[in-house]
C-alpha atoms as a PDB file:
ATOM      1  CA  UNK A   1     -14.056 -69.780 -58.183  1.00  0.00           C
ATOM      2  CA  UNK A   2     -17.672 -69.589 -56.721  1.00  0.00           C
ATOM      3  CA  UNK A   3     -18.146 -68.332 -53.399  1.00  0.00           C
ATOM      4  CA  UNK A   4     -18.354 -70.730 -50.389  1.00  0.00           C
ATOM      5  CA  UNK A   5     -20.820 -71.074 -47.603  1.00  0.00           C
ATOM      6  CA  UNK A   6     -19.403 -72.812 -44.370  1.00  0.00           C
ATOM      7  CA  UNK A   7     -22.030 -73.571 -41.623  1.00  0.00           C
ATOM      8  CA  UNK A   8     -20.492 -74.333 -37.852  1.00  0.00           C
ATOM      9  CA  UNK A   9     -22.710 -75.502 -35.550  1.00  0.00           C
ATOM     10  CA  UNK A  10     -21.501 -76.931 -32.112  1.00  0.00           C
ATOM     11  CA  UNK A  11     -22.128 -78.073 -28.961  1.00  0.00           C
ATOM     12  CA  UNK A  12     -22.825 -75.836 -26.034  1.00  0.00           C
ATOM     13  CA  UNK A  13     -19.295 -74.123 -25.101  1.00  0.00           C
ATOM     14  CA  UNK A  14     -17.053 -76.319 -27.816  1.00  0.00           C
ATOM     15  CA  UNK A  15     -16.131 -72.765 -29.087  1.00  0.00           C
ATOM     16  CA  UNK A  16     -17.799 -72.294 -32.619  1.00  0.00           C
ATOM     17  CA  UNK A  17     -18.299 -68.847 -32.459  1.00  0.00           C
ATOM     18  CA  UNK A  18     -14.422 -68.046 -31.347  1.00  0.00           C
ATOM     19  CA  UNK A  19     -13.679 -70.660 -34.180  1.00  0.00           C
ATOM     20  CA  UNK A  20     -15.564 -68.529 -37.031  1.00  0.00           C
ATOM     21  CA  UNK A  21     -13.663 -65.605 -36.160  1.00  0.00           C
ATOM     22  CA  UNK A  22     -10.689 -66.894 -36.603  1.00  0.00           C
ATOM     23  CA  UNK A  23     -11.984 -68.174 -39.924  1.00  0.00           C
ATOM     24  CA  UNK A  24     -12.901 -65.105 -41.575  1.00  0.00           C
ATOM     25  CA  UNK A  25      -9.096 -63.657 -40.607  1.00  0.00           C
ATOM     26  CA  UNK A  26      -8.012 -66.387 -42.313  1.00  0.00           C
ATOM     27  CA  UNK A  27     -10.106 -67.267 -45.565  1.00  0.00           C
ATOM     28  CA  UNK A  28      -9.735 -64.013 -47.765  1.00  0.00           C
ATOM     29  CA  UNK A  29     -12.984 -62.209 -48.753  1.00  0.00           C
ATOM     30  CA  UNK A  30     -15.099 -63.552 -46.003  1.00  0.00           C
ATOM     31  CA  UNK A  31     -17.925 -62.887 -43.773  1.00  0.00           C
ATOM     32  CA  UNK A  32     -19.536 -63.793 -40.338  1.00  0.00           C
ATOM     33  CA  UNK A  33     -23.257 -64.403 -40.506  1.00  0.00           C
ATOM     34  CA  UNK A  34     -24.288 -65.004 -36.661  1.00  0.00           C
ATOM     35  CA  UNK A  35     -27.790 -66.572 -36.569  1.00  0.00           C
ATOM     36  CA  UNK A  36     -27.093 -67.718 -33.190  1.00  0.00           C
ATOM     37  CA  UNK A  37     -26.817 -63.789 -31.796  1.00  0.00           C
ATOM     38  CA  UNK A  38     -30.090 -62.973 -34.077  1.00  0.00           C
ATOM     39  CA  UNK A  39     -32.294 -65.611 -32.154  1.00  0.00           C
ATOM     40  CA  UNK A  40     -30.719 -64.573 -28.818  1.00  0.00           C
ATOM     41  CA  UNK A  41     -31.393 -60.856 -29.742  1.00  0.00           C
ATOM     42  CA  UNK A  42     -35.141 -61.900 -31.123  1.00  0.00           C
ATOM     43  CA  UNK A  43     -35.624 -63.672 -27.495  1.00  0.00           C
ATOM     44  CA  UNK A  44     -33.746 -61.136 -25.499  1.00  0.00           C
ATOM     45  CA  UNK A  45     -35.948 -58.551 -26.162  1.00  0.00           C
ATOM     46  CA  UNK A  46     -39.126 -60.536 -25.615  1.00  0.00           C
ATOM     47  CA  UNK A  47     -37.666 -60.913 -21.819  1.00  0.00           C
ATOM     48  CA  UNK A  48     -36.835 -57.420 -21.789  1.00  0.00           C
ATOM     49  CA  UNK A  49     -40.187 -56.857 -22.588  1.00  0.00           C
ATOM     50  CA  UNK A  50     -41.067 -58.585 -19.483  1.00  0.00           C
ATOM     51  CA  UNK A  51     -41.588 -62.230 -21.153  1.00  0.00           C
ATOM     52  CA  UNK A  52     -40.123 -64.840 -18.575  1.00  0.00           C
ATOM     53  CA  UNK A  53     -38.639 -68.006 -19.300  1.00  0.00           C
ATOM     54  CA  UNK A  54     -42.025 -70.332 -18.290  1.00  0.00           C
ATOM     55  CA  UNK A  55     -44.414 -67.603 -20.242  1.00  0.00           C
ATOM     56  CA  UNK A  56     -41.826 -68.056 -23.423  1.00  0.00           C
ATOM     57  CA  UNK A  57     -42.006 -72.106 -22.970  1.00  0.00           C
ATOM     58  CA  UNK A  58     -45.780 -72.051 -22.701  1.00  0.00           C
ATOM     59  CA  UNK A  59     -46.220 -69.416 -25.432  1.00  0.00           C
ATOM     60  CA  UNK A  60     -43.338 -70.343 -27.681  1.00  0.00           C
ATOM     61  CA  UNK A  61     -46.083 -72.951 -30.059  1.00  0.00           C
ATOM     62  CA  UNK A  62     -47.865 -69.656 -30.748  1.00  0.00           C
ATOM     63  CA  UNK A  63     -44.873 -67.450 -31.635  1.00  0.00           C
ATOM     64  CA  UNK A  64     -43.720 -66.607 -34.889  1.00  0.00           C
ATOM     65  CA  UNK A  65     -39.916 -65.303 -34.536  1.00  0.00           C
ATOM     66  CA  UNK A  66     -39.719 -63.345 -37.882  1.00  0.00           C
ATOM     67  CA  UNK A  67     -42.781 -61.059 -36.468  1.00  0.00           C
ATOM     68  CA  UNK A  68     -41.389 -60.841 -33.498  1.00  0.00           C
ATOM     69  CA  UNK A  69     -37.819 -59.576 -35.048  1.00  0.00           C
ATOM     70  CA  UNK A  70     -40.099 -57.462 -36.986  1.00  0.00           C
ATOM     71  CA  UNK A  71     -41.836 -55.950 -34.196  1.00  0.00           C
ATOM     72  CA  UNK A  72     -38.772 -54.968 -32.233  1.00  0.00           C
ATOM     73  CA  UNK A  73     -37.129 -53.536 -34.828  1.00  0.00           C
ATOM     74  CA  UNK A  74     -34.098 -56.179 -34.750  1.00  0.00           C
ATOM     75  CA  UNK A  75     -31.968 -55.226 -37.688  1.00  0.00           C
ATOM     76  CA  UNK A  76     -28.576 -57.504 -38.398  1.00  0.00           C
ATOM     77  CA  UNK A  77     -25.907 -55.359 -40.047  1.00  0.00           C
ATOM     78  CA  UNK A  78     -22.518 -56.728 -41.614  1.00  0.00           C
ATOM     79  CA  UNK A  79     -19.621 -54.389 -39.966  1.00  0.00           C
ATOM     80  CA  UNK A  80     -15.980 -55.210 -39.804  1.00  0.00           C
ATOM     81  CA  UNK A  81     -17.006 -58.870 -41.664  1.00  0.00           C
ATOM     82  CA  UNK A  82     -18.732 -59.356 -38.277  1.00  0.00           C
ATOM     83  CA  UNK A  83     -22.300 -59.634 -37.531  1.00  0.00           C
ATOM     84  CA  UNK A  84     -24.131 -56.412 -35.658  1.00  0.00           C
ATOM     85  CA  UNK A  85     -27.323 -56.787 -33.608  1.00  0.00           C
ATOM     86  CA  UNK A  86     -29.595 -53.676 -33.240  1.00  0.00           C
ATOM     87  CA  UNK A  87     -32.448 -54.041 -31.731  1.00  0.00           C
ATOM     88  CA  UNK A  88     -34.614 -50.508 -32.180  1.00  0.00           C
ATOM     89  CA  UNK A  89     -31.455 -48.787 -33.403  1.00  0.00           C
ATOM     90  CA  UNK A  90     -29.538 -49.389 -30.831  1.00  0.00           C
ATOM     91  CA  UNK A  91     -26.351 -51.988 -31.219  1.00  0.00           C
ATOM     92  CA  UNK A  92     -26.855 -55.546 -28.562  1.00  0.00           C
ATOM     93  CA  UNK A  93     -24.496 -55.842 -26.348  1.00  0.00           C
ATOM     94  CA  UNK A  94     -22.492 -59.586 -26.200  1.00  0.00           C
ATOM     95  CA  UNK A  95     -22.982 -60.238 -23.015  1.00  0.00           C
ATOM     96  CA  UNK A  96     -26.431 -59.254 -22.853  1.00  0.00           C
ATOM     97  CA  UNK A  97     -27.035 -61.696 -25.345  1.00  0.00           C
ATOM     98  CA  UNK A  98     -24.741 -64.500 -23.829  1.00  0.00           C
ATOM     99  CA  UNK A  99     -26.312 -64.168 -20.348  1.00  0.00           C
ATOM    100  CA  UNK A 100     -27.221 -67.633 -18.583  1.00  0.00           C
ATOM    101  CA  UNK A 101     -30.704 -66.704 -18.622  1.00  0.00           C
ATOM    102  CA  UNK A 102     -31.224 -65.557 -22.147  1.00  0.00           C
ATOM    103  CA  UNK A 103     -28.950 -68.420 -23.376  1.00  0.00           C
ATOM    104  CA  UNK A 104     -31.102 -70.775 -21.551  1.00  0.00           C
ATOM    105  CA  UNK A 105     -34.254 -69.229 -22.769  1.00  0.00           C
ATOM    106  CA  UNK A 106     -32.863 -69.656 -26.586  1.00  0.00           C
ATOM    107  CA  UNK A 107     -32.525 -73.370 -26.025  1.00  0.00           C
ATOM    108  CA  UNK A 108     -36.045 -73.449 -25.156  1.00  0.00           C
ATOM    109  CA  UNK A 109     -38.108 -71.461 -27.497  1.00  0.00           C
ATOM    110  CA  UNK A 110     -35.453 -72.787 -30.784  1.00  0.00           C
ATOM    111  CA  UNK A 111     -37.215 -76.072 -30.596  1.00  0.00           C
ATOM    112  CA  UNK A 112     -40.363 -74.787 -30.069  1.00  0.00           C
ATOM    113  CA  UNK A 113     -41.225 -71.486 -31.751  1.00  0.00           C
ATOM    114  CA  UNK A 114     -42.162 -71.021 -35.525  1.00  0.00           C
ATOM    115  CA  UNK A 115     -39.123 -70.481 -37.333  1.00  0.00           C
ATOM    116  CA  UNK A 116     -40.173 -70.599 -41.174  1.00  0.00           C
ATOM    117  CA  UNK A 117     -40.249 -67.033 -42.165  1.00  0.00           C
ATOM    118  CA  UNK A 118     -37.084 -66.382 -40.107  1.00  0.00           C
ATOM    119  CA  UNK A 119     -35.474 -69.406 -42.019  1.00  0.00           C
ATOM    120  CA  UNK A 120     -36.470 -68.262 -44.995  1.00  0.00           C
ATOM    121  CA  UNK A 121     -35.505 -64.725 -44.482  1.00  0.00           C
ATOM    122  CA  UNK A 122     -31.895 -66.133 -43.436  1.00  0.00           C
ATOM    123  CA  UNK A 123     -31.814 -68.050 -46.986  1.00  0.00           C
ATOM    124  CA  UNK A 124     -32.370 -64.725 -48.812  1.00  0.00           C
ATOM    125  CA  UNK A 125     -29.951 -63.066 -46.941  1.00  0.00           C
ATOM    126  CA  UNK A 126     -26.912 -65.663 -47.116  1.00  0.00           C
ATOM    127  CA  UNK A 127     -28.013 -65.940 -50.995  1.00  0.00           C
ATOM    128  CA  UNK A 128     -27.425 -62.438 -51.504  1.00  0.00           C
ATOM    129  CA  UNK A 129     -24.136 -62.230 -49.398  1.00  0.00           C
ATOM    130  CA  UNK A 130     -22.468 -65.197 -51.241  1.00  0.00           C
ATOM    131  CA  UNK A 131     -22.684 -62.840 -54.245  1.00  0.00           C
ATOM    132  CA  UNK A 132     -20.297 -60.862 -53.155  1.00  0.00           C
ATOM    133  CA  UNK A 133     -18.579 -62.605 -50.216  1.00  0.00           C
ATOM    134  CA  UNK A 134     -17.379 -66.108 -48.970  1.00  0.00           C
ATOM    135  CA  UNK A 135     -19.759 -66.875 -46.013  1.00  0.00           C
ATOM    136  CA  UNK A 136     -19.378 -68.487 -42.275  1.00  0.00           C
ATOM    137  CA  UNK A 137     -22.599 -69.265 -40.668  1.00  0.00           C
ATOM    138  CA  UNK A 138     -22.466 -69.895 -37.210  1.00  0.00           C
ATOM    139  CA  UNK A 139     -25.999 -71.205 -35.415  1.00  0.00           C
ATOM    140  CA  UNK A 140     -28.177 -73.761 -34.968  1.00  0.00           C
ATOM    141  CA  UNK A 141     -30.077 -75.909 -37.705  1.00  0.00           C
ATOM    142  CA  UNK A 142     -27.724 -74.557 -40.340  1.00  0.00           C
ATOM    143  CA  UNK A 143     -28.531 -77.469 -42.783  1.00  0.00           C
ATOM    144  CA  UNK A 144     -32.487 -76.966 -42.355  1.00  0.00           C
ATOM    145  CA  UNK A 145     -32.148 -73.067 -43.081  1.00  0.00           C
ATOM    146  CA  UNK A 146     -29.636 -73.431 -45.502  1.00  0.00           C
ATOM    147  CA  UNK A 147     -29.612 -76.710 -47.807  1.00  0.00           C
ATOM    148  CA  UNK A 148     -27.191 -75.782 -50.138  1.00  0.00           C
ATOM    149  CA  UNK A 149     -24.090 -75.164 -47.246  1.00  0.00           C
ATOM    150  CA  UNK A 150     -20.449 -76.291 -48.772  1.00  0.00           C
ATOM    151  CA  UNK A 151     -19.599 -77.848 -45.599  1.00  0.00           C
ATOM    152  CA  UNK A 152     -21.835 -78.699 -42.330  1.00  0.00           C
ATOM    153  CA  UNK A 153     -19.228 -78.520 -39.064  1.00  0.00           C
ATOM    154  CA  UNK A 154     -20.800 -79.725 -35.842  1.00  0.00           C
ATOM    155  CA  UNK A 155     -17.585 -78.760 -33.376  1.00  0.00           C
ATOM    156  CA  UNK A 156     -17.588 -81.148 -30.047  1.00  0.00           C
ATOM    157  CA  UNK A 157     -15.719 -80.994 -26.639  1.00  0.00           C
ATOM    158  CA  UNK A 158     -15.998 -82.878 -23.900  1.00  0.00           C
ATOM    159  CA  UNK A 159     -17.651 -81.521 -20.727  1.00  0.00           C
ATOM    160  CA  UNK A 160     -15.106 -80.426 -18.450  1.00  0.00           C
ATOM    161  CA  UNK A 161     -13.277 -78.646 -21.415  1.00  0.00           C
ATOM    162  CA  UNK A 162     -16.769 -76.801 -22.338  1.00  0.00           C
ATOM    163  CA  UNK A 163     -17.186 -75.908 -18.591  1.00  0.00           C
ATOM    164  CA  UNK A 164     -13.786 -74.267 -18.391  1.00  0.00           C
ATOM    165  CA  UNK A 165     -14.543 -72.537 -21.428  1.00  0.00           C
ATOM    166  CA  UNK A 166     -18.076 -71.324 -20.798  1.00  0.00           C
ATOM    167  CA  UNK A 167     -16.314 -70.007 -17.087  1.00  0.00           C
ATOM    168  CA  UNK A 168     -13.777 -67.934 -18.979  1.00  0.00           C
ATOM    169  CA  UNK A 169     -16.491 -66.420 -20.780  1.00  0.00           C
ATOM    170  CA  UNK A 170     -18.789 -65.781 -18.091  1.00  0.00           C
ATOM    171  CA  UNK A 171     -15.423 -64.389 -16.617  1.00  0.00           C
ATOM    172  CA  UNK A 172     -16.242 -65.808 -13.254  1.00  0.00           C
ATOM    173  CA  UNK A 173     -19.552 -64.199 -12.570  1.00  0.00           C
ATOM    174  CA  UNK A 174     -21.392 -67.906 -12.788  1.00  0.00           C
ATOM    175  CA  UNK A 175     -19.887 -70.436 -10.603  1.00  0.00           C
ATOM    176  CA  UNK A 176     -17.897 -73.244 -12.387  1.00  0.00           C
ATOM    177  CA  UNK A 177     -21.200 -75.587 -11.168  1.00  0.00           C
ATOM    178  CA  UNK A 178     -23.647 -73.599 -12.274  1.00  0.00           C
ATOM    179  CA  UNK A 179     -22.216 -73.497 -15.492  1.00  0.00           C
ATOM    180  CA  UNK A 180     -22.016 -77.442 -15.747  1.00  0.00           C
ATOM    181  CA  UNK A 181     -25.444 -77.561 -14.932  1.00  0.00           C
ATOM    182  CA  UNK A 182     -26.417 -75.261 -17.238  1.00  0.00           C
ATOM    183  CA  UNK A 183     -24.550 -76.579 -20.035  1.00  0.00           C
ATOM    184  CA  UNK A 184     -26.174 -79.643 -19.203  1.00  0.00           C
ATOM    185  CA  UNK A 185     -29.948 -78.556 -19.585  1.00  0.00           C
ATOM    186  CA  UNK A 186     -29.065 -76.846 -22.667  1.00  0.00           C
ATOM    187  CA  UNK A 187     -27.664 -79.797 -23.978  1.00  0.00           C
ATOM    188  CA  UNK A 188     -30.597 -81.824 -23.655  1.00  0.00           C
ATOM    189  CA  UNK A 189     -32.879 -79.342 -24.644  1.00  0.00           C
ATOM    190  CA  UNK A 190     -31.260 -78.594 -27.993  1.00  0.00           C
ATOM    191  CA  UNK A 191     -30.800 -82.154 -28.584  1.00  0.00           C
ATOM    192  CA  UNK A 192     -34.733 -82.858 -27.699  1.00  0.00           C
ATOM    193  CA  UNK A 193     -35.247 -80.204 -30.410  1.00  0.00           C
ATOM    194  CA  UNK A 194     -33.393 -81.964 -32.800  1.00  0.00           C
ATOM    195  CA  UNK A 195     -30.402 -79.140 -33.235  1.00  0.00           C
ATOM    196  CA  UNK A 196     -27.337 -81.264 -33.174  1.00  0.00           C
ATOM    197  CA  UNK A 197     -28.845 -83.726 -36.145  1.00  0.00           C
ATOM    198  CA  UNK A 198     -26.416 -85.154 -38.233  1.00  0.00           C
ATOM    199  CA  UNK A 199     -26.217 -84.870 -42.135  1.00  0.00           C
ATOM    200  CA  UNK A 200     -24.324 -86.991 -44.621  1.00  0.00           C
ATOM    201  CA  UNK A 201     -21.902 -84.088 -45.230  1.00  0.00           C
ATOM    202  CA  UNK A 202     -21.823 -83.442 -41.377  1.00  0.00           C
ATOM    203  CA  UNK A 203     -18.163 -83.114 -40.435  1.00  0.00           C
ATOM    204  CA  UNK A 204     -17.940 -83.576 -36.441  1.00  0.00           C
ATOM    205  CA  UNK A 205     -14.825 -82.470 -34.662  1.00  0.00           C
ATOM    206  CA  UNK A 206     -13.590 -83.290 -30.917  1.00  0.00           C
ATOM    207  CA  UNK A 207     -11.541 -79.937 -29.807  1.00  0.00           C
ATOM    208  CA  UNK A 208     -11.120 -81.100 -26.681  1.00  0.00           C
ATOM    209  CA  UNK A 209      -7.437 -81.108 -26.758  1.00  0.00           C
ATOM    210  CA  UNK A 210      -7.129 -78.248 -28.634  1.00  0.00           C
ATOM    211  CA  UNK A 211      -4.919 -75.633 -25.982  1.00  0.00           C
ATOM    212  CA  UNK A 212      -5.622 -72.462 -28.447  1.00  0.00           C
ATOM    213  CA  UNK A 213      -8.221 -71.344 -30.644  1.00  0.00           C
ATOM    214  CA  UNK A 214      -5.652 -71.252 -33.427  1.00  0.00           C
ATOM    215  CA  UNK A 215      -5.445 -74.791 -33.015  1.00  0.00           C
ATOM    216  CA  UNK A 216      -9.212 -75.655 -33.227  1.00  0.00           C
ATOM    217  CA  UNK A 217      -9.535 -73.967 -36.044  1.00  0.00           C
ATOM    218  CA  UNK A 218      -6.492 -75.386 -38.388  1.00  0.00           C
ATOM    219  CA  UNK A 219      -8.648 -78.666 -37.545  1.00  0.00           C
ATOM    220  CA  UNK A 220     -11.705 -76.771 -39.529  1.00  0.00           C
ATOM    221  CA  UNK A 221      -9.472 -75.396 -42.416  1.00  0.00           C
ATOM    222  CA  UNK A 222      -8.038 -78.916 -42.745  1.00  0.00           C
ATOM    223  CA  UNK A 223     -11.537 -79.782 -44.059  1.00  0.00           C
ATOM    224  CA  UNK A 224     -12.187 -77.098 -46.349  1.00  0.00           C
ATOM    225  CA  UNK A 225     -10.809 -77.203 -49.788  1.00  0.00           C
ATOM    226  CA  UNK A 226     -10.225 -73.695 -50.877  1.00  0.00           C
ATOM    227  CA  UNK A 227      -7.249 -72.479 -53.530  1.00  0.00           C
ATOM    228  CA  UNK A 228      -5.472 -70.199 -51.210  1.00  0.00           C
ATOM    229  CA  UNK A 229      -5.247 -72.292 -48.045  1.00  0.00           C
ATOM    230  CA  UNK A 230      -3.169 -74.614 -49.532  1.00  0.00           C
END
């Protein structure tokens, strides 16, 4: 049987990327691409670089994000099935790339920024990986930067669950407020850039009641057609 290429997208906090990890423990031979931790490492270090967020909104028409991955020396490296950031050699942190600001800076230049040799870099790379490996793609615009996906997830959660779980991961630092707010802005910033578009092989599921990741993702592998899941 061919190799299989599973994009989840999701809405800000639903838990996508805690869902593909428990995906790849589960579906043998498999892989984590994270595009979302690429872009956030691609935009990180343009604010590290001293790049604030109203510079990267007013400069984002003029930016193309495959030079600037280029010019920081962002490499993405496949370890444990799991996607590795390194920016300049040196591995990026999760929370550094999770931070309020640099998440909220992501939802901005995404819909902005050129993103064609990025998108087309991505393409090579998951073409190349589903040679050897089955594939989860967690990100945004999966179906734009990767046509040929088995099956397009968008995972949704209503906004008090998202806020609880967005808390948890900011493990208290942001206040629960704060978060909703910023969930919020992100959510109608990604949706002005067109990120949450549906396809006719979109499959959209509410976790909201899910208790356990466990749980949210037997929803996903109840979806997915594959030999040994049955």
């Amino acid at each position: 049987m061919d190799n299989i290429v599973i994009g989840i997208e999701g809405l800000v906090g639903a838990g996508k990327t805690s869902i593909c990890r428990e995906l790849i423990k589960i579906i043998p031979n498999t892989i984590l691409l994270n595009g979302g931790n690429l872009y956030r490492a691609i935009v990180y270090a343009m604010m590290k670089n001293g790049k604030k967020i109203e510079q990267l909104k007013s400069e984002a028409k003029n930016i193309d994000i495959k030079q600037i991955m280029d010019f920081f020396n962002i490499q993405l490296k496949i370890e444990n099935n799991e996607t590795n950031i390194y920016i300049d050699g040196k591995l990026a942190k999760e929370e550094e790339l999770q931070a309020k600001e640099a998440s909220m800076a992501v939802s901005i230049v995404g819909g902005i920024a050129d993103n064609t040799a990025l998108f087309e870099f991505a393409r090579n790379l998951i073409d190349n990986l589903k040679n050897t490996y089955n594939v989860v793609i967690s990100g945004r615009s999966l179906m734009e930067i990767y046509p040929k996906l088995d099956y397009h997830f968008l995972i949704t959660a209503d906004i008090e669950e998202r806020v609880k779980r967005k808390s948890m991961q900011y493990k208290g630092k942001v206040s629960q407020e704060e978060v909703r707010e910023n969930i919020i802005k992100r959510d109608e910033l990604q949706e002005k850039a067109g990120f949450y578009k549906m396809y006719k092989n979109t499959i959209t599921l509410d976790v909201t009641e899910c208790n356990t990741i466990e749980k949210a993702t037997k929803k996903v592998l109840e979806k997915i057609k594959f030999p040994s899941l049955k």
